[in-house]
N, C-alpha and C. Protein backbone atom coordinates (compact mmCIF):
# COMPACT_ATOMS: atom_id res chain seq x y z
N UNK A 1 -10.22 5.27 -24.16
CA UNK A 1 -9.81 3.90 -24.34
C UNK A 1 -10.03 3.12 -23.05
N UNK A 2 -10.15 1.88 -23.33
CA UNK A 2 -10.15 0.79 -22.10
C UNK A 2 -9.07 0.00 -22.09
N UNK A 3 -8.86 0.05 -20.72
CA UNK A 3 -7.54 -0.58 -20.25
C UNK A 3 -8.21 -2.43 -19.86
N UNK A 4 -7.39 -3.05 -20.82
CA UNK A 4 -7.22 -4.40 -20.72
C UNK A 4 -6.03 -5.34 -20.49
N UNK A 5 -6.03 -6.39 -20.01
CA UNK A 5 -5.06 -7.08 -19.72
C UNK A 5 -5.15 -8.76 -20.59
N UNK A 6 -3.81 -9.09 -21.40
CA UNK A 6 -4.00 -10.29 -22.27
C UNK A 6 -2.88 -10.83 -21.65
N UNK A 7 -2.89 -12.32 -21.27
CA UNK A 7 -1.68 -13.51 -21.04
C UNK A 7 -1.17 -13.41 -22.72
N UNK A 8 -0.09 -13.52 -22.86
CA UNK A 8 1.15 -14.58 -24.09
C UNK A 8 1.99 -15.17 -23.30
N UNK A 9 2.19 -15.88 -24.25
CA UNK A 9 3.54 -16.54 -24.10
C UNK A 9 4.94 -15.99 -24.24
N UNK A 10 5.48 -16.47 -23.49
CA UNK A 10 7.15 -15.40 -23.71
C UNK A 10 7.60 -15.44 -25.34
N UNK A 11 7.04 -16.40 -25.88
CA UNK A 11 7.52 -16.60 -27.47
C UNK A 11 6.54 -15.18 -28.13
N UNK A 12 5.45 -15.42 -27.86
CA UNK A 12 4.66 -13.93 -27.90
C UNK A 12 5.02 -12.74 -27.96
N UNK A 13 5.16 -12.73 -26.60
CA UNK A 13 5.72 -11.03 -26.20
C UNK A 13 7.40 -10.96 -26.42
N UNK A 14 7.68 -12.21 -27.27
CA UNK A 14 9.30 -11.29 -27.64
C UNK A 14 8.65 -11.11 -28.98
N UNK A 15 8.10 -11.57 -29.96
CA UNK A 15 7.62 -11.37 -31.62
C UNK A 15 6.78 -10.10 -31.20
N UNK A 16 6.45 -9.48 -30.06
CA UNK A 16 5.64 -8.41 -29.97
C UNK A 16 6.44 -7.31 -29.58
N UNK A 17 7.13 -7.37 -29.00
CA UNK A 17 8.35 -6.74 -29.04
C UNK A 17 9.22 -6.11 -29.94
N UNK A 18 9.79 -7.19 -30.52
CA UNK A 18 10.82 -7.20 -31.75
C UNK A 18 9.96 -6.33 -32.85
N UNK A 19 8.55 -7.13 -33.45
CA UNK A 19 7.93 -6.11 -34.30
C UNK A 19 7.34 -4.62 -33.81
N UNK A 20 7.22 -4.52 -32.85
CA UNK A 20 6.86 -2.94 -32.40
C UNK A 20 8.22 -2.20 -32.95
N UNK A 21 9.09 -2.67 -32.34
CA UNK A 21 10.20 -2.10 -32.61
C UNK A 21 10.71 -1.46 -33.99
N UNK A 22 10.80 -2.67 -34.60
CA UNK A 22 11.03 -2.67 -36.15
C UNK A 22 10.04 -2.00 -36.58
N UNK A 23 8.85 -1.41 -36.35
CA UNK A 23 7.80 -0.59 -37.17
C UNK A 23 7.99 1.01 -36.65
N UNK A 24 8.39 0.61 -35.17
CA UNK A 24 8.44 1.82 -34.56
C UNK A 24 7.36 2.24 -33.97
N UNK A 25 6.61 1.36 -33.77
CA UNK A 25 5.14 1.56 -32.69
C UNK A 25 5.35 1.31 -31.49
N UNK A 26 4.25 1.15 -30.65
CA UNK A 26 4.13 0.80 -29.45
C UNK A 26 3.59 -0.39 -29.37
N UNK A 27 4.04 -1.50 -28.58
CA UNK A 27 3.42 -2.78 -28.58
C UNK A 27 1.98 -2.81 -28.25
N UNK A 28 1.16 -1.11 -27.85
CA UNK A 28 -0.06 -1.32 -27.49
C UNK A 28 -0.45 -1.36 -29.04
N UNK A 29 0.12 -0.05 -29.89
CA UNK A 29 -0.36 0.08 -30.88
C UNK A 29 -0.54 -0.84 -31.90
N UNK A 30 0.73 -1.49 -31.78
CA UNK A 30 0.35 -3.27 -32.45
C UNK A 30 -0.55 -4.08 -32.32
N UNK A 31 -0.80 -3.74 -31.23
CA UNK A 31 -1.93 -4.81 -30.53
C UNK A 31 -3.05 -4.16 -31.18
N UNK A 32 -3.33 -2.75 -31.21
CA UNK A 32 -4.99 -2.49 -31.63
C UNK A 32 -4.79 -2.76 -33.21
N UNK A 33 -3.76 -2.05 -33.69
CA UNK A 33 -3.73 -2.21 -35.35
C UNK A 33 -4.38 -3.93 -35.72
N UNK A 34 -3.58 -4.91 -34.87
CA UNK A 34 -3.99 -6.30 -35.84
C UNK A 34 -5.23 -6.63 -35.16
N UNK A 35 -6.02 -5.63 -33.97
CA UNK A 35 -7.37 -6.25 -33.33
C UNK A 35 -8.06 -5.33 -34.37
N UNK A 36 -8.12 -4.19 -35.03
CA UNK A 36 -8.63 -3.48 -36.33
C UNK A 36 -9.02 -4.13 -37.43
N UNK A 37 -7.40 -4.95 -37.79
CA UNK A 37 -7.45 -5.88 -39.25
C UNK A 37 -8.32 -6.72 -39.06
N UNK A 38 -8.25 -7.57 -37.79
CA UNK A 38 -9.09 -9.00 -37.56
C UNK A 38 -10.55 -8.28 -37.71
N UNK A 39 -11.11 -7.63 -37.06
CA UNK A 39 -12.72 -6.88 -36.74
C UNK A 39 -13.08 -6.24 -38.60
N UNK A 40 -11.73 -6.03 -39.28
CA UNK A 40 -12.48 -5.36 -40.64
C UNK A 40 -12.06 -6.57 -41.13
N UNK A 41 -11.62 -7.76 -41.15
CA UNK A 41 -11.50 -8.99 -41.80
C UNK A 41 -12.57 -9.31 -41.71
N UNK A 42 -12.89 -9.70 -40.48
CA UNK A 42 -14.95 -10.88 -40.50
C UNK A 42 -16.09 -10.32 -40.44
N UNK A 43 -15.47 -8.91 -40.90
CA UNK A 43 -16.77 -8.58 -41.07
C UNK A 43 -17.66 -7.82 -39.67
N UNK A 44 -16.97 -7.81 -38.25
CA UNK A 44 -17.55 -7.50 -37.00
C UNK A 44 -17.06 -6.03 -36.61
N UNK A 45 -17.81 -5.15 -36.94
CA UNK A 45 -17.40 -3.69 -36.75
C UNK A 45 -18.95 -2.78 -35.40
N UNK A 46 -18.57 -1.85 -35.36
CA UNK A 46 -19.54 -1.45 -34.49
C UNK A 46 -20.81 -0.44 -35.33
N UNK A 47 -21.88 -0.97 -35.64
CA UNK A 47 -22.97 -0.39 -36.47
C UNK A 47 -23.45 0.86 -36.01
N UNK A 48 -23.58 0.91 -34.83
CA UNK A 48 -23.89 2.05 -34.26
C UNK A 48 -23.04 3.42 -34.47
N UNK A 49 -21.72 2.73 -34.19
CA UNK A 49 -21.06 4.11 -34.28
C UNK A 49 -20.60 4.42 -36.14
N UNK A 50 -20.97 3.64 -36.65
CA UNK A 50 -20.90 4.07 -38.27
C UNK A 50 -22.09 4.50 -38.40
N UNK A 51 -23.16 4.48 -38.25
CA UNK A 51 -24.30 5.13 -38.28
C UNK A 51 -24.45 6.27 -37.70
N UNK A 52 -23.80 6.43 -36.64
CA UNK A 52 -23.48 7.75 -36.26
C UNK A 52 -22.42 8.81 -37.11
N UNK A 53 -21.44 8.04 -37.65
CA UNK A 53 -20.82 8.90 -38.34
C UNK A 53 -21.59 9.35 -39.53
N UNK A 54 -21.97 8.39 -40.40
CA UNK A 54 -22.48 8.92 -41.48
C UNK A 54 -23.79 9.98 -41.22
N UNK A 55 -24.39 10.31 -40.59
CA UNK A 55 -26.18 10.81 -40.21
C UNK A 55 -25.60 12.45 -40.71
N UNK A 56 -26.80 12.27 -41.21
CA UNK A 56 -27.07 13.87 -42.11
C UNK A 56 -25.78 14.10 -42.78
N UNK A 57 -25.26 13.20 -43.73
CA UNK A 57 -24.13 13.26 -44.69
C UNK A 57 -24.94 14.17 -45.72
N UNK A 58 -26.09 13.59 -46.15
CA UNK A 58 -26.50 14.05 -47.72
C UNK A 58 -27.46 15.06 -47.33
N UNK A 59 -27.87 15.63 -45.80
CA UNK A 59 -28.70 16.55 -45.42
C UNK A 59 -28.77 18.13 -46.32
N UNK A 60 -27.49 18.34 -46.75
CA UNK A 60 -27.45 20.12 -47.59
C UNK A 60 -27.50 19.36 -49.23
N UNK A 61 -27.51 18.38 -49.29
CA UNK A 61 -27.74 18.21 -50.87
C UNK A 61 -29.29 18.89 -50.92
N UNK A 62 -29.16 18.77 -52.55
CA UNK A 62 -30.42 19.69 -53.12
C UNK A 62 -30.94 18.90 -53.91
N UNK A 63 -29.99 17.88 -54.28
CA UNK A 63 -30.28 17.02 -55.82
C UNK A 63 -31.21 15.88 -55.52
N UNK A 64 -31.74 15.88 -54.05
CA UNK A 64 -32.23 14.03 -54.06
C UNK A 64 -33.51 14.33 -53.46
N UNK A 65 -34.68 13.61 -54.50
CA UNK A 65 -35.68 13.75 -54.21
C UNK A 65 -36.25 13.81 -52.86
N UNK A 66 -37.53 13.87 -52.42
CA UNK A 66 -37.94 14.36 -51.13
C UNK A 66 -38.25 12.74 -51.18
N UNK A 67 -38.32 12.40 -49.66
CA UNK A 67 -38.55 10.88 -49.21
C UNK A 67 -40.18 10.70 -49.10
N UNK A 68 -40.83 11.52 -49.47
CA UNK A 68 -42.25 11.53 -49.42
C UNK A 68 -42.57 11.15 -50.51
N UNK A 69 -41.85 12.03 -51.64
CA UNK A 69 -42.08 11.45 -52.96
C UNK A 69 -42.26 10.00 -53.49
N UNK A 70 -40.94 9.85 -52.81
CA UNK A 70 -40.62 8.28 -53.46
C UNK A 70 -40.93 7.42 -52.75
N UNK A 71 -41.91 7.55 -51.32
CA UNK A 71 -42.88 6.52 -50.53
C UNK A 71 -44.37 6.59 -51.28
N UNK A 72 -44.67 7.35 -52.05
CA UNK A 72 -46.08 7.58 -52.40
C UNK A 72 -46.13 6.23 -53.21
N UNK A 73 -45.31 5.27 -53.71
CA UNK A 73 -45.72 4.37 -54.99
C UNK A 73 -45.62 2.88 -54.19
N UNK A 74 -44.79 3.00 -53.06
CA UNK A 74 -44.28 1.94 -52.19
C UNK A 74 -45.62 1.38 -51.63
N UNK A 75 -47.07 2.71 -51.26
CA UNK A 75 -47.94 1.38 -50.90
C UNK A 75 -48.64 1.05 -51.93
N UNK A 76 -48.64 1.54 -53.03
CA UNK A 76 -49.66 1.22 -54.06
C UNK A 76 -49.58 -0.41 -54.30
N UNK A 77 -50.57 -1.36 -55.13
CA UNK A 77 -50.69 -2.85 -54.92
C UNK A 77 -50.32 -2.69 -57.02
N UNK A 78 -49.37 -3.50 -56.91
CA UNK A 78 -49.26 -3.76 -58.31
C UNK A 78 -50.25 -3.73 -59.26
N UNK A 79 -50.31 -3.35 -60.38
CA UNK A 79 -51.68 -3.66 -61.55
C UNK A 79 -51.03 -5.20 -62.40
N UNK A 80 -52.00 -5.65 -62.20
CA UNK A 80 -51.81 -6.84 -63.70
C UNK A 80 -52.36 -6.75 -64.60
């Protein structure tokens, strides 16, 4: 993790407070949970590292055609 530093307002850091509390987290953990929600709200996540997770998911399947196969038709030029 990276260590960062954010200004609030005292009205802030008592509602950050009070709700850590009441959930039973840590006011850091609050802090990443609603910087999570906001990043899977608009849509801004990190591509790279989901691409990394998923790689060679479907590698031991047996069932899915070979990728050679199904490029052989991709250059062909349409017939009319």
């Amino acid at each position: 993790m990276i260590r960062t530093q954010v200004y609030l307002t005292e009205e802030e850091k008592r509602g950050l407070e009070t709700a850590a509390r009441a959930r039973g987290v840590s006011q850091s953990d609050l802090i990443r949970q609603a910087i999570d929600k906001l990043l899977a709200s608009t849509g801004v996540f990190d591509k790279s590292a989901i691409l990394e997770d998923i790689a060679g998911v479907w590698a031991s399947r047996k069932d899915l055609p070979e990728i050679r196969d199904l490029r052989t038709g991709w250059r062909a030029r349409p017939t009319r």
